[in-house]
Protein backbone atom coordinates (compact mmCIF):
# COMPACT_ATOMS: atom_id res chain seq x y z
CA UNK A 1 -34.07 111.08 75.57
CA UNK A 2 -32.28 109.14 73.00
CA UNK A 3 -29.22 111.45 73.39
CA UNK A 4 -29.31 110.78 77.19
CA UNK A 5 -29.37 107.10 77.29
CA UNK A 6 -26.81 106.86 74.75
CA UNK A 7 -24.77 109.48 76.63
CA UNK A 8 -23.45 110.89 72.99
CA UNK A 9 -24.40 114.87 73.67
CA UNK A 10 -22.54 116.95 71.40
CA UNK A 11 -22.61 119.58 68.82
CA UNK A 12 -23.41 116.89 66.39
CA UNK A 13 -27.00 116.21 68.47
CA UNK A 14 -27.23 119.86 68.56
CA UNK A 15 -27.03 119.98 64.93
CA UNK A 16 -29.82 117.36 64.49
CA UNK A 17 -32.22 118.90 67.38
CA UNK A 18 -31.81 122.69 66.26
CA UNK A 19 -33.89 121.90 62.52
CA UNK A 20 -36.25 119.47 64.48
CA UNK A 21 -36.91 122.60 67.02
CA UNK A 22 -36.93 125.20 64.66
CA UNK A 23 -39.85 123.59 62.74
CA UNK A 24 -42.06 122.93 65.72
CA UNK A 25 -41.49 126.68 66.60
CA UNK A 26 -42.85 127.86 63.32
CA UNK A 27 -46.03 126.18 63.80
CA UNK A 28 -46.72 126.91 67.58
CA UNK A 29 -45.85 130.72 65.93
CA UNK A 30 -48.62 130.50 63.52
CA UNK A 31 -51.01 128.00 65.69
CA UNK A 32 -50.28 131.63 67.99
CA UNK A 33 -50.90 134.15 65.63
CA UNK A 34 -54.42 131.95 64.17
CA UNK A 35 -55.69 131.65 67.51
CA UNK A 36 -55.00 134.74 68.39
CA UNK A 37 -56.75 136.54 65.25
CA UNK A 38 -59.71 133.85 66.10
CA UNK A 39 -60.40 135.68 69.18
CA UNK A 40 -59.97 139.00 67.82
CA UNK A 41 -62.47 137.86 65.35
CA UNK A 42 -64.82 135.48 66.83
CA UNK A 43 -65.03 137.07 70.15
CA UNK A 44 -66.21 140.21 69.79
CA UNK A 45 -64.49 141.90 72.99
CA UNK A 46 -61.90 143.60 70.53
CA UNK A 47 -58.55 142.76 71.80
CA UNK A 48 -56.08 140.43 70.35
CA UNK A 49 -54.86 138.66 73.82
CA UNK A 50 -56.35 138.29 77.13
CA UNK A 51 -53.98 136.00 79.08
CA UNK A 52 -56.49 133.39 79.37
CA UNK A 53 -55.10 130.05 80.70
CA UNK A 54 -55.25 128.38 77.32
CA UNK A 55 -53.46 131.00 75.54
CA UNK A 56 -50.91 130.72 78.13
CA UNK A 57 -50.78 127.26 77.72
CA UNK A 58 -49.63 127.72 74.16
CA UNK A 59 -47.58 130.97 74.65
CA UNK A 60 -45.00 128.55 77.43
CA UNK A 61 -43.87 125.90 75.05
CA UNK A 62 -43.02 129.06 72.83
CA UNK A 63 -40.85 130.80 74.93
CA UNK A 64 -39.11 127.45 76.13
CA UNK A 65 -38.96 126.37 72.47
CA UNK A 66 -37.27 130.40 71.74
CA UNK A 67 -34.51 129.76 74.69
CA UNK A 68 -34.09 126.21 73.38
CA UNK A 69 -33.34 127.02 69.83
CA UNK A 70 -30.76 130.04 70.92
CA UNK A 71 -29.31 127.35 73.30
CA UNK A 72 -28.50 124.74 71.00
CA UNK A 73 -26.96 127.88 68.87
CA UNK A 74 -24.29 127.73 71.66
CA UNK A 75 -24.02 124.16 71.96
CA UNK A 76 -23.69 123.19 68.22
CA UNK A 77 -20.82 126.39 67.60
CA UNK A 78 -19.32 126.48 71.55
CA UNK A 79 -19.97 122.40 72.69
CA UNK A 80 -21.18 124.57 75.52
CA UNK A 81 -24.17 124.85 77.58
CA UNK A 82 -24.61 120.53 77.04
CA UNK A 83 -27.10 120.45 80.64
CA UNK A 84 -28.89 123.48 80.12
CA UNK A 85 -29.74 122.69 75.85
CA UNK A 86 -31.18 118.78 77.28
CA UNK A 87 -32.91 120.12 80.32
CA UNK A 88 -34.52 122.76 78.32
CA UNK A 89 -35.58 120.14 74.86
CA UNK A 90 -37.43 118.23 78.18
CA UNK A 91 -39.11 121.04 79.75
CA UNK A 92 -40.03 122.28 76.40
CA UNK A 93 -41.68 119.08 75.55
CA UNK A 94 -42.95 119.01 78.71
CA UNK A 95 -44.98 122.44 78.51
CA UNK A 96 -46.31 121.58 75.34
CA UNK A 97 -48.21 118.13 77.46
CA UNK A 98 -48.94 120.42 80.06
CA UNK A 99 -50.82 122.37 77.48
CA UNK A 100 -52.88 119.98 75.77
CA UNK A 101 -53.40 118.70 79.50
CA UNK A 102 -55.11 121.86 80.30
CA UNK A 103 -57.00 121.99 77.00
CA UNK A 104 -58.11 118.50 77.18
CA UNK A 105 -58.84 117.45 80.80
CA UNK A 106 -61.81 119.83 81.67
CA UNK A 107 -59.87 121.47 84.70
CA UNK A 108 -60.27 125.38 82.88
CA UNK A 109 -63.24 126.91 81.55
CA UNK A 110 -62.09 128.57 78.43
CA UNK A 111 -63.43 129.81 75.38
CA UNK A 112 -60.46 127.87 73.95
CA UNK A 113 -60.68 124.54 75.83
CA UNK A 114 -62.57 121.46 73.93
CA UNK A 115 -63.37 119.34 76.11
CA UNK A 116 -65.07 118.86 79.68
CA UNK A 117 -64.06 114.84 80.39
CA UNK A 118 -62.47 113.99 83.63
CA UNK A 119 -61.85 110.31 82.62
CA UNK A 120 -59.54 111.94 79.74
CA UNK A 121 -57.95 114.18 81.77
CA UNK A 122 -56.69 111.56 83.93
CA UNK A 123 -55.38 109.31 80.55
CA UNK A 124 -53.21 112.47 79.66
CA UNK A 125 -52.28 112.65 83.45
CA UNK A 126 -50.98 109.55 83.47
CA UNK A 127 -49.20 110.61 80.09
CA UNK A 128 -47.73 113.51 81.74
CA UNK A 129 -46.23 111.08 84.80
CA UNK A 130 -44.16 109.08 82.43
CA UNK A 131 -43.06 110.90 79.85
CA UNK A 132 -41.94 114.07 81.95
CA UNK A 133 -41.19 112.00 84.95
CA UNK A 134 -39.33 109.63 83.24
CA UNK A 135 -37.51 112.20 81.19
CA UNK A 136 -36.25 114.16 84.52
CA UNK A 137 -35.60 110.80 86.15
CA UNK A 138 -33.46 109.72 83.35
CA UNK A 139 -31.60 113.77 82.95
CA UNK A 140 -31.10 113.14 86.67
CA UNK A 141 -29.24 109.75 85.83
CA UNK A 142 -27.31 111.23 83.17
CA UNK A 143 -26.59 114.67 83.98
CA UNK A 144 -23.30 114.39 86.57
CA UNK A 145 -21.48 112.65 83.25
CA UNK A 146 -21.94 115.75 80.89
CA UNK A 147 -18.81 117.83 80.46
CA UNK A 148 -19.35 121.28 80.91
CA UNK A 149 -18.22 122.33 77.32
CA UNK A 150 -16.27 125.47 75.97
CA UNK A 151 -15.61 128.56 77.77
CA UNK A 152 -16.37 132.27 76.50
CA UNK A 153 -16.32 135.61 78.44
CA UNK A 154 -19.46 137.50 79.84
CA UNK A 155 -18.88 139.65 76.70
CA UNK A 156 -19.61 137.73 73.97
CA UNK A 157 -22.69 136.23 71.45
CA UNK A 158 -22.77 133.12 73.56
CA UNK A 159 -23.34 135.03 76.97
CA UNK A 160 -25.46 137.49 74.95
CA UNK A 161 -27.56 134.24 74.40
CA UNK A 162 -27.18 133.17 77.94
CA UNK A 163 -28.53 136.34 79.18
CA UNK A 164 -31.36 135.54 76.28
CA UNK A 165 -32.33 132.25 78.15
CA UNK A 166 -32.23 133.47 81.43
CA UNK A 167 -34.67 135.86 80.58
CA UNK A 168 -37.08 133.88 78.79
CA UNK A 169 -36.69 131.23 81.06
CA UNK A 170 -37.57 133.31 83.89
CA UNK A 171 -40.71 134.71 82.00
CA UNK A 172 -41.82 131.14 81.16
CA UNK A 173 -41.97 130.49 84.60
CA UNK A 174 -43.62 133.79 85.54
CA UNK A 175 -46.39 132.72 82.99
CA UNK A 176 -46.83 128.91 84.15
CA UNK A 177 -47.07 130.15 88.58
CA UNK A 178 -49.89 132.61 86.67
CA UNK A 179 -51.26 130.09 85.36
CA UNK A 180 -51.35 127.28 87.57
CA UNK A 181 -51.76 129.16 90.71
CA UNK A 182 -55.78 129.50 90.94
CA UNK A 183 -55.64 126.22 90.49
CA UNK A 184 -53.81 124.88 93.11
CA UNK A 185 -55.48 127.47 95.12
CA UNK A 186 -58.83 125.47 94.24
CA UNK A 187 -57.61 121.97 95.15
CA UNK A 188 -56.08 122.51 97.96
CA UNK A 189 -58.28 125.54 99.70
CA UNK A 190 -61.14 125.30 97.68
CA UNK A 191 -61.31 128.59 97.20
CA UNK A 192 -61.81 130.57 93.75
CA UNK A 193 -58.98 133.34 92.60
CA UNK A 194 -58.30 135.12 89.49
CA UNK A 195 -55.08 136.07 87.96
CA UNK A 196 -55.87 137.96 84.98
CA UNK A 197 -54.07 140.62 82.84
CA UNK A 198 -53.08 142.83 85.31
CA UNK A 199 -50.37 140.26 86.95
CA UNK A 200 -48.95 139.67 83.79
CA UNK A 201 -49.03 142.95 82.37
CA UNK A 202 -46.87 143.77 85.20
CA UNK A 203 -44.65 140.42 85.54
CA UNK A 204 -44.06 139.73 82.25
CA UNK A 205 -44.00 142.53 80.14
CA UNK A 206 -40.91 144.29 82.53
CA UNK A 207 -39.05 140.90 81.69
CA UNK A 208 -39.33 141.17 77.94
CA UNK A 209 -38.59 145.04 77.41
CA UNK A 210 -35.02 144.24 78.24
CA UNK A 211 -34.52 141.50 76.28
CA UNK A 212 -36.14 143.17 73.52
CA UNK A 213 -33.72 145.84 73.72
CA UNK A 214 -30.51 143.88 73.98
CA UNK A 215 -31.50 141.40 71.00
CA UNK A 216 -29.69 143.16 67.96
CA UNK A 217 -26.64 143.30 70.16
CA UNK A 218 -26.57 139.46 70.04
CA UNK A 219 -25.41 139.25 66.22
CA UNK A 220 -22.96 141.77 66.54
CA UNK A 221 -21.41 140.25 69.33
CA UNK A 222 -18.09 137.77 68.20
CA UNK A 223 -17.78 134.33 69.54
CA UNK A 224 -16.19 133.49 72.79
CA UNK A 225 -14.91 136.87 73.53
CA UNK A 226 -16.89 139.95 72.26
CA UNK A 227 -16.46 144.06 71.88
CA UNK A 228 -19.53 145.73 73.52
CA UNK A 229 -18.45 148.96 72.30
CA UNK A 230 -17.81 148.31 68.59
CA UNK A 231 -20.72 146.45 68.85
CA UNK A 232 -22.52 149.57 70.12
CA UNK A 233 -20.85 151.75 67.37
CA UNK A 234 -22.13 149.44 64.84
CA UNK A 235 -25.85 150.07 65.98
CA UNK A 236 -25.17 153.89 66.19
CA UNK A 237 -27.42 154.51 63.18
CA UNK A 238 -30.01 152.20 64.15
CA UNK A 239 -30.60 153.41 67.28
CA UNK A 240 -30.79 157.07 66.22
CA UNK A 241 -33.11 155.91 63.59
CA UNK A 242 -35.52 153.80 66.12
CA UNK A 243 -35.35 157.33 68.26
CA UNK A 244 -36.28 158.94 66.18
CA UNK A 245 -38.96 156.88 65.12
CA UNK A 246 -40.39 157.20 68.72
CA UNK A 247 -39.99 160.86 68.67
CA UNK A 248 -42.24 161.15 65.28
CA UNK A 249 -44.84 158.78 67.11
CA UNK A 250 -45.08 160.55 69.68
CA UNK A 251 -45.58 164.49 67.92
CA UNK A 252 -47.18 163.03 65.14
CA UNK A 253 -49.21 160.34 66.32
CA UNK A 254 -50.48 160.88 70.20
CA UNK A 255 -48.18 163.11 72.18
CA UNK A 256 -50.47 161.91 75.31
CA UNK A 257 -48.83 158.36 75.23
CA UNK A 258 -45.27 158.66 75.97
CA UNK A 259 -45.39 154.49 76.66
CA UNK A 260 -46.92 153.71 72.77
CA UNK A 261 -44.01 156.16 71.22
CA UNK A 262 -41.23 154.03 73.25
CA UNK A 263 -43.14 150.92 72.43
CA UNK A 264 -43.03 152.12 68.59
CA UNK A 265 -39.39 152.97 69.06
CA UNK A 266 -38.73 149.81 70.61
CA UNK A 267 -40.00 147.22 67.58
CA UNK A 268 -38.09 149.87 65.14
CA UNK A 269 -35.12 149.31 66.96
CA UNK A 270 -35.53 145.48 66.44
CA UNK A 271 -36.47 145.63 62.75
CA UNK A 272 -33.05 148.21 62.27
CA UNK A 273 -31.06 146.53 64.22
CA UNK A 274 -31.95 143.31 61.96
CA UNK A 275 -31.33 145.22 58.90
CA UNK A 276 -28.33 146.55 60.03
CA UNK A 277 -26.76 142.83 60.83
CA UNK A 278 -27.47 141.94 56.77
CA UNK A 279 -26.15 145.42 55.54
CA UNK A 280 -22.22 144.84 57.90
CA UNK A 281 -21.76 140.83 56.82
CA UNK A 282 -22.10 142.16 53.39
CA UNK A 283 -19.98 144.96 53.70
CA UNK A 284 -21.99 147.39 52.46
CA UNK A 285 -20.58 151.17 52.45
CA UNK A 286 -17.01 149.42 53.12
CA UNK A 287 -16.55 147.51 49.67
CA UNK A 288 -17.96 147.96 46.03
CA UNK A 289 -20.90 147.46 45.32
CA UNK A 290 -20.60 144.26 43.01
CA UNK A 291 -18.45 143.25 45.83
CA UNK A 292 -21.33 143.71 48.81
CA UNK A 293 -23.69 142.19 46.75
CA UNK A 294 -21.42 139.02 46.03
CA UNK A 295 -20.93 138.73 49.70
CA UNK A 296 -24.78 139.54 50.37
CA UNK A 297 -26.08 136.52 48.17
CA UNK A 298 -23.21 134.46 49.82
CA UNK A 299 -24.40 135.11 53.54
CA UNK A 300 -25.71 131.56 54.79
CA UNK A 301 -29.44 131.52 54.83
CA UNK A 302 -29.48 131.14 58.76
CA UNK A 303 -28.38 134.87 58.94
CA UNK A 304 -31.10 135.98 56.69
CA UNK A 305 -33.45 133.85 58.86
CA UNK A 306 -31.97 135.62 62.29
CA UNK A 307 -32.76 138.88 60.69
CA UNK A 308 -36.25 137.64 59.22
CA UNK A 309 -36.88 136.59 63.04
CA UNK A 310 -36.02 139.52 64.76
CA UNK A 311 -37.62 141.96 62.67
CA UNK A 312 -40.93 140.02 63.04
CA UNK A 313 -40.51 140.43 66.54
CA UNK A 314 -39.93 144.40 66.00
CA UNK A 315 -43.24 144.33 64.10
CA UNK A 316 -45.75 142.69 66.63
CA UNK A 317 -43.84 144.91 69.12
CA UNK A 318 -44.71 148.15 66.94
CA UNK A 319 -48.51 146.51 66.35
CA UNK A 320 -49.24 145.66 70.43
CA UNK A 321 -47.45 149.35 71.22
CA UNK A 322 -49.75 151.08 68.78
CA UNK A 323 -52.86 149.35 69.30
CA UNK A 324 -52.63 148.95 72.98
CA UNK A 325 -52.27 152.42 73.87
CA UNK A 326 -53.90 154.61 70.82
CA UNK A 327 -56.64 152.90 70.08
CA UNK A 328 -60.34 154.98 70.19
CA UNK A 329 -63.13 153.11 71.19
CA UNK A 330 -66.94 154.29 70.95
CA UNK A 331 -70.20 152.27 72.46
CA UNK A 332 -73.28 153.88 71.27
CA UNK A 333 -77.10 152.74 71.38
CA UNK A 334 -78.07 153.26 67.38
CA UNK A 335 -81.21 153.15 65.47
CA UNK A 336 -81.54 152.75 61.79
CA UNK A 337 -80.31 155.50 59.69
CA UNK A 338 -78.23 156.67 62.99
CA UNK A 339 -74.47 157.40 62.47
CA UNK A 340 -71.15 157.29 65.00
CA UNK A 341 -68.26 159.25 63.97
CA UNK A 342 -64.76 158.07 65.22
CA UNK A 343 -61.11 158.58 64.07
CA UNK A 344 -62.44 161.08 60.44
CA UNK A 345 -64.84 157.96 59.90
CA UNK A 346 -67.96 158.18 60.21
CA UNK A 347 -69.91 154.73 60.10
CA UNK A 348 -74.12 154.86 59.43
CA UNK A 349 -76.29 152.16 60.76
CA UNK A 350 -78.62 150.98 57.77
CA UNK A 351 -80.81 147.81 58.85
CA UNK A 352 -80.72 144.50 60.99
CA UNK A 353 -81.37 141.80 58.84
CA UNK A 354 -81.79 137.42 59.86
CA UNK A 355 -79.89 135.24 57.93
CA UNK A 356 -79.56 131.32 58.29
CA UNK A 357 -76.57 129.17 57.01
CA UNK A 358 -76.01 125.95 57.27
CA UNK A 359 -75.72 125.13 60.74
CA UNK A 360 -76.39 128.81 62.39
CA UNK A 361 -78.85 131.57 62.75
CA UNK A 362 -77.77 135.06 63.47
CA UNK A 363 -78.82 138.90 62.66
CA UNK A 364 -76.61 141.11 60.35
CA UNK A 365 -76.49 144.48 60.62
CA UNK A 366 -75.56 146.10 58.30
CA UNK A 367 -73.43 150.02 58.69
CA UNK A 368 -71.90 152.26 55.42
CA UNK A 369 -69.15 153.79 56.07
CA UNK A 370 -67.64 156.98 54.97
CA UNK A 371 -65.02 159.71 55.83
CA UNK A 372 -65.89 162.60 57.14
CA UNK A 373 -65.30 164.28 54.21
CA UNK A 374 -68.29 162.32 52.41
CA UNK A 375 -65.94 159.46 50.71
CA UNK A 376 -67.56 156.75 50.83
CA UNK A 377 -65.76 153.32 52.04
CA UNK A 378 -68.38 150.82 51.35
CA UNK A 379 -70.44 148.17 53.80
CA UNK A 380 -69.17 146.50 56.92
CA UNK A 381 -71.49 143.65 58.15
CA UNK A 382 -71.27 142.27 61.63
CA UNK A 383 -73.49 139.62 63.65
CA UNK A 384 -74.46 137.54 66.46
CA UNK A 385 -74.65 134.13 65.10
CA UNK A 386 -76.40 131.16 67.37
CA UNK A 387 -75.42 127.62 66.45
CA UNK A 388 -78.59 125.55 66.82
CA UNK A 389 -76.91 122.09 67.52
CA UNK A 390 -75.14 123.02 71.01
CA UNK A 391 -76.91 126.73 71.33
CA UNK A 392 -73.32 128.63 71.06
CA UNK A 393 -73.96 131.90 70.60
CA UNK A 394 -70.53 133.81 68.90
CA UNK A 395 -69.93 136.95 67.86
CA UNK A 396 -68.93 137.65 63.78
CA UNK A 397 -67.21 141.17 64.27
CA UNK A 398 -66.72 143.80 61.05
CA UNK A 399 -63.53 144.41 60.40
CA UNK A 400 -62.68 147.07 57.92
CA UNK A 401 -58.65 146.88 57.04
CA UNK A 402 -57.46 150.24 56.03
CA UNK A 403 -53.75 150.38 55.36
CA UNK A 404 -52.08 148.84 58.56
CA UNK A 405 -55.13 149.85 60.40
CA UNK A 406 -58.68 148.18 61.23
CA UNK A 407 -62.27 149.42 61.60
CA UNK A 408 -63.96 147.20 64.02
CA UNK A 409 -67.42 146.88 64.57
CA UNK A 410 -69.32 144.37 67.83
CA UNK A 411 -72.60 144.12 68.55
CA UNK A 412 -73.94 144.14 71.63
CA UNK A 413 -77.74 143.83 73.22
CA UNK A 414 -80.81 145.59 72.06
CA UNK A 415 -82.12 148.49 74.27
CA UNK A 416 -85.88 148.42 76.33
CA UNK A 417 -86.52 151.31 73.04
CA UNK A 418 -85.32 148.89 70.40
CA UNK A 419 -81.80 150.28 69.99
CA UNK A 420 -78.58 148.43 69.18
CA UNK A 421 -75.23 148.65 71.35
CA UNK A 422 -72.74 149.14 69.14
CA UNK A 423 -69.08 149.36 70.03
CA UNK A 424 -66.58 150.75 67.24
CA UNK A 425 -62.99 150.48 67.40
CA UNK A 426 -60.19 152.22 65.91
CA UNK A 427 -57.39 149.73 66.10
CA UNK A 428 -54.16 151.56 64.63
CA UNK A 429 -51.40 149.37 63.50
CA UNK A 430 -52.60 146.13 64.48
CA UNK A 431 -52.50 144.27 61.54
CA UNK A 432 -48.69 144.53 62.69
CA UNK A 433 -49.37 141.54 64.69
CA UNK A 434 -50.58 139.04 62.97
CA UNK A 435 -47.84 140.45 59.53
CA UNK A 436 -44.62 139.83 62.51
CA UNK A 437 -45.48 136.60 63.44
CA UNK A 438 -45.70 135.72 59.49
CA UNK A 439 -41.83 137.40 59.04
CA UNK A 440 -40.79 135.41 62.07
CA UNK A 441 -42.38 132.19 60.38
CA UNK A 442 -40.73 132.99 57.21
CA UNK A 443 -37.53 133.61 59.20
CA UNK A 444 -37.88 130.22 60.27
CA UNK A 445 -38.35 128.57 57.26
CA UNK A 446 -35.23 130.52 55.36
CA UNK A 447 -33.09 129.35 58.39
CA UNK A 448 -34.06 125.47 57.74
CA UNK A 449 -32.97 125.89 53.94
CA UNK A 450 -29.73 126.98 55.50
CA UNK A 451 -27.07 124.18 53.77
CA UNK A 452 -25.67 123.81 57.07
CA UNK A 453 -28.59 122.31 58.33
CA UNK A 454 -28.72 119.38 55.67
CA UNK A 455 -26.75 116.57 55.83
CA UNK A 456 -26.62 114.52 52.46
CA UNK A 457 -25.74 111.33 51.82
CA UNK A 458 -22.24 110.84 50.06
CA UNK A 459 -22.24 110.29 46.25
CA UNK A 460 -20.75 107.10 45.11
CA UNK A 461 -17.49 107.86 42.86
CA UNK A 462 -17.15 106.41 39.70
CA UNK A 463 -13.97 103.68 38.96
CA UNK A 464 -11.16 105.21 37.55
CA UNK A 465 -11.37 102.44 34.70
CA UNK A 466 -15.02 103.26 33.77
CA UNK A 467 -14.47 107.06 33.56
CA UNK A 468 -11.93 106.02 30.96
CA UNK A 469 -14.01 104.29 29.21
CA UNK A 470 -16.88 106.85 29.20
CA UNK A 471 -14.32 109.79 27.66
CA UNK A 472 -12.98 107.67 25.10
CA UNK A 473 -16.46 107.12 23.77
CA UNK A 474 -17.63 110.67 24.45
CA UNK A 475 -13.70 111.52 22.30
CA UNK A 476 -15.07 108.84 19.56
C-alpha cells in the first residue's frame, strides 16, 4: 500500500517485501504443520488433513504467500511482473483476514474455530471492507501507471516461475470457491451442502502434481532466455534415481498401489532434483575437489535455502504418498488381556484405568506391544479425556514412532458386553510430514541470512589526518 501511493514499485521494493514475505511464510508453514499434527493427535480420527474450512482457511494465504515470494523473485532480478507481485502482496494479505474472519466470526462449525460471536464477526467484517477494499480501490488507482518491466522468453527461470504462479494461483482459488461455496449456498438459498475431501482430492491435487514435477526445472533454467534440454540433461540422474525409487516402492513396498509408488517417486524427484541444483553451482565432478568445495561454501545462502525448500516439499510429498495409500487399519472390540495383530506387531490390551489432572477426567487404557516375534516394544497409553469446565470431550491417541513410521492407537465406545472399540493404525512414513515442513522452515530461515537480503548502514570513514596520527603512535 505504501509502494502504491508513493508510486515507487521497483526491484528495490521487491527487495524489501521478499524478507518481510519470506518470514510470514515460515510461520503460517509451521502454524500448518502444528495444527495439523494437533488433529492427528487430538482428534482421534487418524488422518493428518481433512479439508475442513479452517484448515483451508490457513492453507490459502500459504499458497498466495508461495506464488508471492517466487513473484517478487522475478521482480527484484527481471523489474518484471510489477502488477502481478502488488496484486498478489494484497490478495495474500487479504486471505490471511479472510481466515481469521472465518475463525473468528462464528459463520463455520469447526473443531478449529474459537469463537461463536456474531457481534465480532461483523467488527472483522467491517475490517475486511477497508483494508481489502481499500487496497483494490487504491491498486485500481495505481495500476494503469506501472510499466510492464523486462522481457524474457517462455523458456526461461522467470516463465518457469510464471507457470509456478499460475498454478498456485489457480489452486488457491480452487480451494477458496470450496470453501466459500456452502456458504453462500446457505445465505442465499438457505439450503445446507457439503464440499468435503472428495472435491478437493480431485480439484486440487491434479493442479499440484504438475507443478510438483516441473519445480527442479526452475533452478536450472537461466534468466531471460533458458535451455530446456540442457536443463533436462542436467536432471538425467535425478530422474533415473526418483524412478527408480518408485519402482523399489512399488516391488518392495505394496505392488497393489501403483498411485503411492509414483507419489514416492514424485517427492524423490523433488528432494534429487534439489540436491542436484547444490552439487552443478559447485561444480562438483567438473572441477577439483578443493575447488567444488570453495565454490560450495561460496554459493549465496538463498540457493541453499531454494534447495532446503524444495526438498521439504519432496518429503511431505513422499509422507502423504506413503501414508495415504499403504496405510493398514484394524477396528476391533477388545477385552482385557485380548490382543490385535497388525503390520508384524502385535499390540495386547492390559486394563482401563481413570485418571484426573488438573482440569480433565478421562480413562487410560493401557496396550503392550510386541513383534510378532515376541520382542517386546513397551506401553502405549491412549484416552478419552472430558474437560469438566465446558464438557469437551477429546480424544488423547497412542502414538508409537518407529523409525519414520507410527503405531496409532483411538479409542472408541464400549460394547452392550463391556468391550472396547479399538482402532489401530499402521501409518508408514508419515512422520515425513510434519520432518518436510521443518526442512522447508529451515529453508526459509537460511534464505533470510542470505547477505543479499541485508542492507547495512554505511560505516563512517576515518579522516585521513587522524589515521596518521593513529599509525604514528601505533609506529612509536
Amino acid at each position: 500500500v505504501a509502494a502504491l501511493i508513493d508510486g515507487r514499485i521497483d526491484a528495490a521494493w521487491a527487495r524489501w517485501v521478499r524478507p518481510w514475505t519470506l518470514a510470514a511464510w515460515m510461520f503460517l508453514t509451521g502454524g500448518i504443520a502444528m495444527g495439523s499434527y494437533w488433529a492427528y493427535y487430538e482428534l482421534g480420527w487418524g488422518g493428518f488433513w481433512f479439508w475442513d474450512p479452517v484448515e483451508n482457511a490457513s492453507l490459502l494465504p500459504w499458497l498466495g504467500g508461495t506464488a508471492l515470494l517466487h513473484s517478487a523473485l522475478v521482480m527484484e532480478k527481471r523489474s518484471a511482473l510489477k502488477i502481478w507481485t502488488v496484486l498478489l502482496a494484497i490478495l495474500t494479505f487479504s486471505l490471511s483476514l479472510l481466515g481469521t474472519f472465518l475463525v473468528r466470526s462464528g459463520v463455520l462449525t469447526s473443531v478449529h474455530a474459537f469463537a461463536t460471536d456474531p457481534a465480532r464477526g461483523v467488527f472483522i467484517l467491517g475490517i475486511l471492507m477497508l483494508f481489502i477494499g481499500g487496497s483494490l480501490a487504491l491498486f485500481a488507482w495505481r495500476a494503469g501507471s506501472l510499466t510492464a518491466g523486462g522481457l524474457f522468453q517462455p523458456i526461461s527461470r522467470e516463465g518457469a516461475l510464471v507457470l509456478n504462479n499460475l498454478i498456485l494461483t489457480t489452486a488457491t482459488a480452487t480451494v477458496l470457491i470450496g470453501t466459500l461455496y456452502p456458504l453462500l449456498i446457505e445465505a442465499l438459498l438457505g439450503e445446507k451442502i457439503s464440499v468435503g475431501p472428495p472435491f478437493f482430492n480431485l480439484t486440487f491435487g491434479p493442479l499440484m502434481l504438475p507443478l510438483l514435477a516441473i519445480v527442479p526445472f526452475g533452478p536450472l533454467l537461466a534468466w531471460k532466455r533458458g535451455d530446456l534440454w540442457a536443463a533436462s540433461q542436467r536432471l538425467f540422474f535425478a530422474f533415473g534415481a526418483a524412478l527408480l525409487v518408485a519402482m523399489l516402492a512399488y516391488v518392495v513396498i505394496d505392488p497393489s498401489s501403483v498411485l503411492g509408488a509414483a507419489g514416492i517417486g514424485l517427492g524423490a524427484w523433488l528432494v534429487l532434483g534439489a540436491a542436484t541444483d547444490i552439487v552443478l553451482k559447485s561444480g562438483f565432478g567438473k572441477a577439483t575437489g578443493a575447488v567444488a568445495w570453495r565454490r560450495l561454501i561460496g554459493l549465496p545462502r538463498s540457493v541453499f535455502g531454494t534447495a532446503l525448500a524444495h526438498a521439504g516439499l519432496g518429503l511431505t510429498m513422499i509422507g502423504i504418498a506413503a501414508v495415504s495409500t499403504q496405510q493398514e487399519e484394524r477396528i476391533v472390540a477388545l477385552q482385557p488381556g485380548e490382543t490385535v495383530e497388525i503390520h508384524g506387531f502385535v499390540l495386547r490390551f492390559e486394563s482401563l484405568r481413570p485418571f484426573t489432572g488438573p482440569n480433565y477426567t478421562e480413562d487410560q487404557a493401557h496396550f503392550v506391544l510386541n513383534r510378532v516375534t515376541g520382542k517386546p516394544l513397551g506401553t502405549v497409553v491412549s484416552a478419552k479425556r472430558l474437560y469438566q469446565a465446558r464438557q469437551m470431550p477429546t480424544t488423547e491417541a497412542g502414538i508409537r514412532t518407529l523409525g519414520l513410521s507410527q503405531l496409532y492407537v483411538s479409542l472408541g465406545d464400549r460394547t452392550p458386553n463391556g468391550a472396547l472399540v479399538v482402532r489401530v493404525w499402521w501409518k508408514p512414513f508419515v512422520t515425513l510430514i510434519w520432518l518436510g515442513a521443518l526442512v522447508m522452515m529451515a529453508g526459509g530461515a537460511v534464505s533470510l541470512l542470505d547477505r543479499r537480503l541485508r542492507v547495512g548502514a554505511p560505516m563512517p570513514r576515518a579522516k585521513p589526518g587522524k589515521a596518521k596520527v593513529a599509525g604514528e603512535g601505533a609506529r612509536g
